[in-house]
Protein backbone atom coordinates (compact mmCIF):
# COMPACT_ATOMS: atom_id res chain seq x y z
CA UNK A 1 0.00 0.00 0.00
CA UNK A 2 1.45 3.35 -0.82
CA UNK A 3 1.86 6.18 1.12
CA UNK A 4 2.74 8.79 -1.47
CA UNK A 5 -0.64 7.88 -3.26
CA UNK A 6 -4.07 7.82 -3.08
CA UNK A 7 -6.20 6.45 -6.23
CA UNK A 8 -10.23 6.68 -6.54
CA UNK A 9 -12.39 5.66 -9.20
CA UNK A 10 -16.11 5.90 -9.79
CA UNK A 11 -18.21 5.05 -13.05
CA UNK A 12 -20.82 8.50 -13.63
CA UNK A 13 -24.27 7.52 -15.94
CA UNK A 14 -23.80 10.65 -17.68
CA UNK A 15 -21.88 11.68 -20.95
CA UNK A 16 -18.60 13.12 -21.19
CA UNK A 17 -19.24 16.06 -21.98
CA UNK A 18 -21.44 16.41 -18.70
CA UNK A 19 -18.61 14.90 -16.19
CA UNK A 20 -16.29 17.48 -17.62
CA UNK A 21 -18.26 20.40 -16.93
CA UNK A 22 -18.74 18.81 -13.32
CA UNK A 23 -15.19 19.09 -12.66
CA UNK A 24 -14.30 21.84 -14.81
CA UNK A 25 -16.37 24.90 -13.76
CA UNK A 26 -15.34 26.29 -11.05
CA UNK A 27 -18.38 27.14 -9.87
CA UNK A 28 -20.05 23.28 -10.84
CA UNK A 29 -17.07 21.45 -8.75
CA UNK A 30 -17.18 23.95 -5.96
CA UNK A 31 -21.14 22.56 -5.53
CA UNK A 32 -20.42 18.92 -5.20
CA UNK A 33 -17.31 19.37 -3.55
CA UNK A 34 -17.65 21.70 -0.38
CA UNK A 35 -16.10 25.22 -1.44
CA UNK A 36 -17.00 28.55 -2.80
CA UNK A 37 -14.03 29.59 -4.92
CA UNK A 38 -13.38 32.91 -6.32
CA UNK A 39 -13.44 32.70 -10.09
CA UNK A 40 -12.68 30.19 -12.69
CA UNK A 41 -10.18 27.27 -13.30
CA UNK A 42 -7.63 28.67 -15.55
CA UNK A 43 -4.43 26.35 -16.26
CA UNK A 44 -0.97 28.04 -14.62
CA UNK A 45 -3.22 29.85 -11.99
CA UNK A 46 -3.92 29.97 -8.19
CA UNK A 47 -7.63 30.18 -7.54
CA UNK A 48 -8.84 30.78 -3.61
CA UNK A 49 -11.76 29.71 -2.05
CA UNK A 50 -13.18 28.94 1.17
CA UNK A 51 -14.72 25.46 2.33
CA UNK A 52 -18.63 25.22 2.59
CA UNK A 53 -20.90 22.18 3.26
CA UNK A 54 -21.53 20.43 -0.08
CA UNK A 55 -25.23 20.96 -1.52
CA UNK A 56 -25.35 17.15 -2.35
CA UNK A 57 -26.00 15.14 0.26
CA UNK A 58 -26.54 16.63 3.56
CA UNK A 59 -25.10 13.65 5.70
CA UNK A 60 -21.70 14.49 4.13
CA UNK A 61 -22.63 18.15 4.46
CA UNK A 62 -22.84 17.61 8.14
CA UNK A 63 -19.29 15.93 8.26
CA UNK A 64 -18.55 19.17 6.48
CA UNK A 65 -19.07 21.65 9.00
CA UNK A 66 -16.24 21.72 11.12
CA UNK A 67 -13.57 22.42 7.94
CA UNK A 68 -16.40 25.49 6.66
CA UNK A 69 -14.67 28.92 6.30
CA UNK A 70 -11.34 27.25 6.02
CA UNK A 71 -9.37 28.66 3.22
CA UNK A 72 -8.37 26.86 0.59
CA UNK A 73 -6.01 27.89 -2.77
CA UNK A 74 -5.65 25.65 -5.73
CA UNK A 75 -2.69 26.03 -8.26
CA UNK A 76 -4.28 24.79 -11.42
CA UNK A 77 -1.71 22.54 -13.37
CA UNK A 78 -3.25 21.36 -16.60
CA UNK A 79 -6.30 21.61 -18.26
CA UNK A 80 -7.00 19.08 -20.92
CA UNK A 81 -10.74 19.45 -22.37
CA UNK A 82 -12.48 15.92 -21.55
CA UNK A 83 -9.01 14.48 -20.60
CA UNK A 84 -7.14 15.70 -17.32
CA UNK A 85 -7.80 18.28 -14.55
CA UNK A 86 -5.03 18.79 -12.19
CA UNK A 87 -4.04 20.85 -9.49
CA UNK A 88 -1.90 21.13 -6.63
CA UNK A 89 -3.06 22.20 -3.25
CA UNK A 90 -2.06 22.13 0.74
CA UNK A 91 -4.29 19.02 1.88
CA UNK A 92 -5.68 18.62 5.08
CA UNK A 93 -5.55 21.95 6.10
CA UNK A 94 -6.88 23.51 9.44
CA UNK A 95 -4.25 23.50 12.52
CA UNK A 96 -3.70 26.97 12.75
CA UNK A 97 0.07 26.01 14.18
CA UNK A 98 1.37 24.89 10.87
CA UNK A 99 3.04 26.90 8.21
CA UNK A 100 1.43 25.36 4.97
CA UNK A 101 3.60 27.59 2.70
CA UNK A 102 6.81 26.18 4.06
CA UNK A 103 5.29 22.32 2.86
CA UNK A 104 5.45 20.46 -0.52
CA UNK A 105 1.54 20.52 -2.52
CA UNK A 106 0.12 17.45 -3.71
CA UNK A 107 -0.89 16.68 -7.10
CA UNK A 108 -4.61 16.46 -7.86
CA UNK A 109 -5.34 14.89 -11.03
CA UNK A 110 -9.30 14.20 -12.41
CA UNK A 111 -8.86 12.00 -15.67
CA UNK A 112 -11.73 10.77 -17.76
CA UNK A 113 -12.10 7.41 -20.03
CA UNK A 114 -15.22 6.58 -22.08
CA UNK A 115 -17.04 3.22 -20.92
CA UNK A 116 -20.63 1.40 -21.82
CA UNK A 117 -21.63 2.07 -18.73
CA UNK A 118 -20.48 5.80 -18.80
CA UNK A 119 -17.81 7.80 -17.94
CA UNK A 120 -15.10 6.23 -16.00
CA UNK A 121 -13.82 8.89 -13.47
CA UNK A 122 -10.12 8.16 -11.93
CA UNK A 123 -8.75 11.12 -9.40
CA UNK A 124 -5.20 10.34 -7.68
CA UNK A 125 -3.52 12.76 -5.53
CA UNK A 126 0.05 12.03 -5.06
CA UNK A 127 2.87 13.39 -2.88
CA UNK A 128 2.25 12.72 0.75
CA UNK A 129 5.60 11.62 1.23
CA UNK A 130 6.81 15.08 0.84
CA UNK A 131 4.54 16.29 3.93
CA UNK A 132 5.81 16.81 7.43
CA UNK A 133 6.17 13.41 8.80
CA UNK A 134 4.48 15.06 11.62
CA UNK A 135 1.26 15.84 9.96
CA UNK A 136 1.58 12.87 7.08
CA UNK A 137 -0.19 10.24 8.18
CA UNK A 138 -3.30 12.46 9.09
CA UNK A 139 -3.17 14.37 6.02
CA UNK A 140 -3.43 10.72 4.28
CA UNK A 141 -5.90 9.31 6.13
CA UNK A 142 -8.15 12.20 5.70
CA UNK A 143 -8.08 12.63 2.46
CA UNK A 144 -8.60 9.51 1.56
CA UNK A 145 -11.73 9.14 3.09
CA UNK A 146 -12.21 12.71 1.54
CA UNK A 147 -11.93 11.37 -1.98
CA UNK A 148 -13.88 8.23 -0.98
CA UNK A 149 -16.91 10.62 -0.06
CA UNK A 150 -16.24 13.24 -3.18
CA UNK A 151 -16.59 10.16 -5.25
CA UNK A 152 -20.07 10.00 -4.15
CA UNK A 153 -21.03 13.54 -4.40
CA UNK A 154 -20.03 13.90 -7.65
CA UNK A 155 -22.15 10.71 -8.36
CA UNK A 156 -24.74 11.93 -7.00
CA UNK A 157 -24.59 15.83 -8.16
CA UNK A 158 -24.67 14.69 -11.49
CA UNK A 159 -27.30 12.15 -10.92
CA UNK A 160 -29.76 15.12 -9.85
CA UNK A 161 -28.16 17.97 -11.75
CA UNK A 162 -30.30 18.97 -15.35
């Protein structure tokens, strides 16, 4: 099991097209995911935000709550239409001892493959190992859940969205 890594995948009824725009728009993402961010994804860019409860399900809303108001900046890496989203970000952010700009990012990456069942969505975020030992293991283990319960909202958003 790697430590460096963590690797979801979900399969989304709903065309390509559609999934992109989920993940794409800033404004879209920000819905399922749990933040209101400032402006648009644009590749080579940082884009701030602040973490709300997700409008999706409001179990995982509820989980949600204590991380709300925490703020969050995403460096957009690449933007690939209908291939690859990536960014990098601070994960696991909220003791207010740490110095977050003084750590390695991780390396979000949303890519997108055509099935007959849909549209198989992969996201991996990669470089834990270059985290504070200190705060590592947390930072892992949160975000994986994290990405186990995005997986769902963005199931779900787009199961409900028009």
């Amino acid at each position: 099991m790697s430590t460096d890594c963590i690797e979801k995948h979900v399969t989304l009824h709903a065309s390509l097209q559609r999934v992109w725009q989920a993940v794409s728009d800033s404004s879209e993402f920000g819905s399922w995911f749990g933040m209101k961010l400032d402006g648009p994804f644009v590749a080579g860019s940082a884009i701030r935000g602040v973490m709300v409860p997700t409008t999706v399900d409001p179990v995982v809303a509820e989980m949600q709550k204590p991380f709300s108001g925490h703020s969050v900046e995403l460096f957009v890496e690449e933007i690939e239409p209908e291939k690859l989203f990536s960014f990098r970000w601070h994960p696991y952010t909220g003791d207010g001892e740490a110095d977050y700009n003084a750590e390695s990012t991780t390396l979000v990456a949303f890519t997108f493959a055509e099935s007959a069942e849909g549209v198989l969505l992969t996201v991996t975020e990669s470089g834990f190992d270059g985290i504070p030992l200190k705060r590592r293991a947390e930072a892992f283990a949160g975000n994986e859940a994290g990405w186990e319960a995005q997986m769902k909202l963005i199931e779900g958003y787009l199961a409900h969205a028009s």
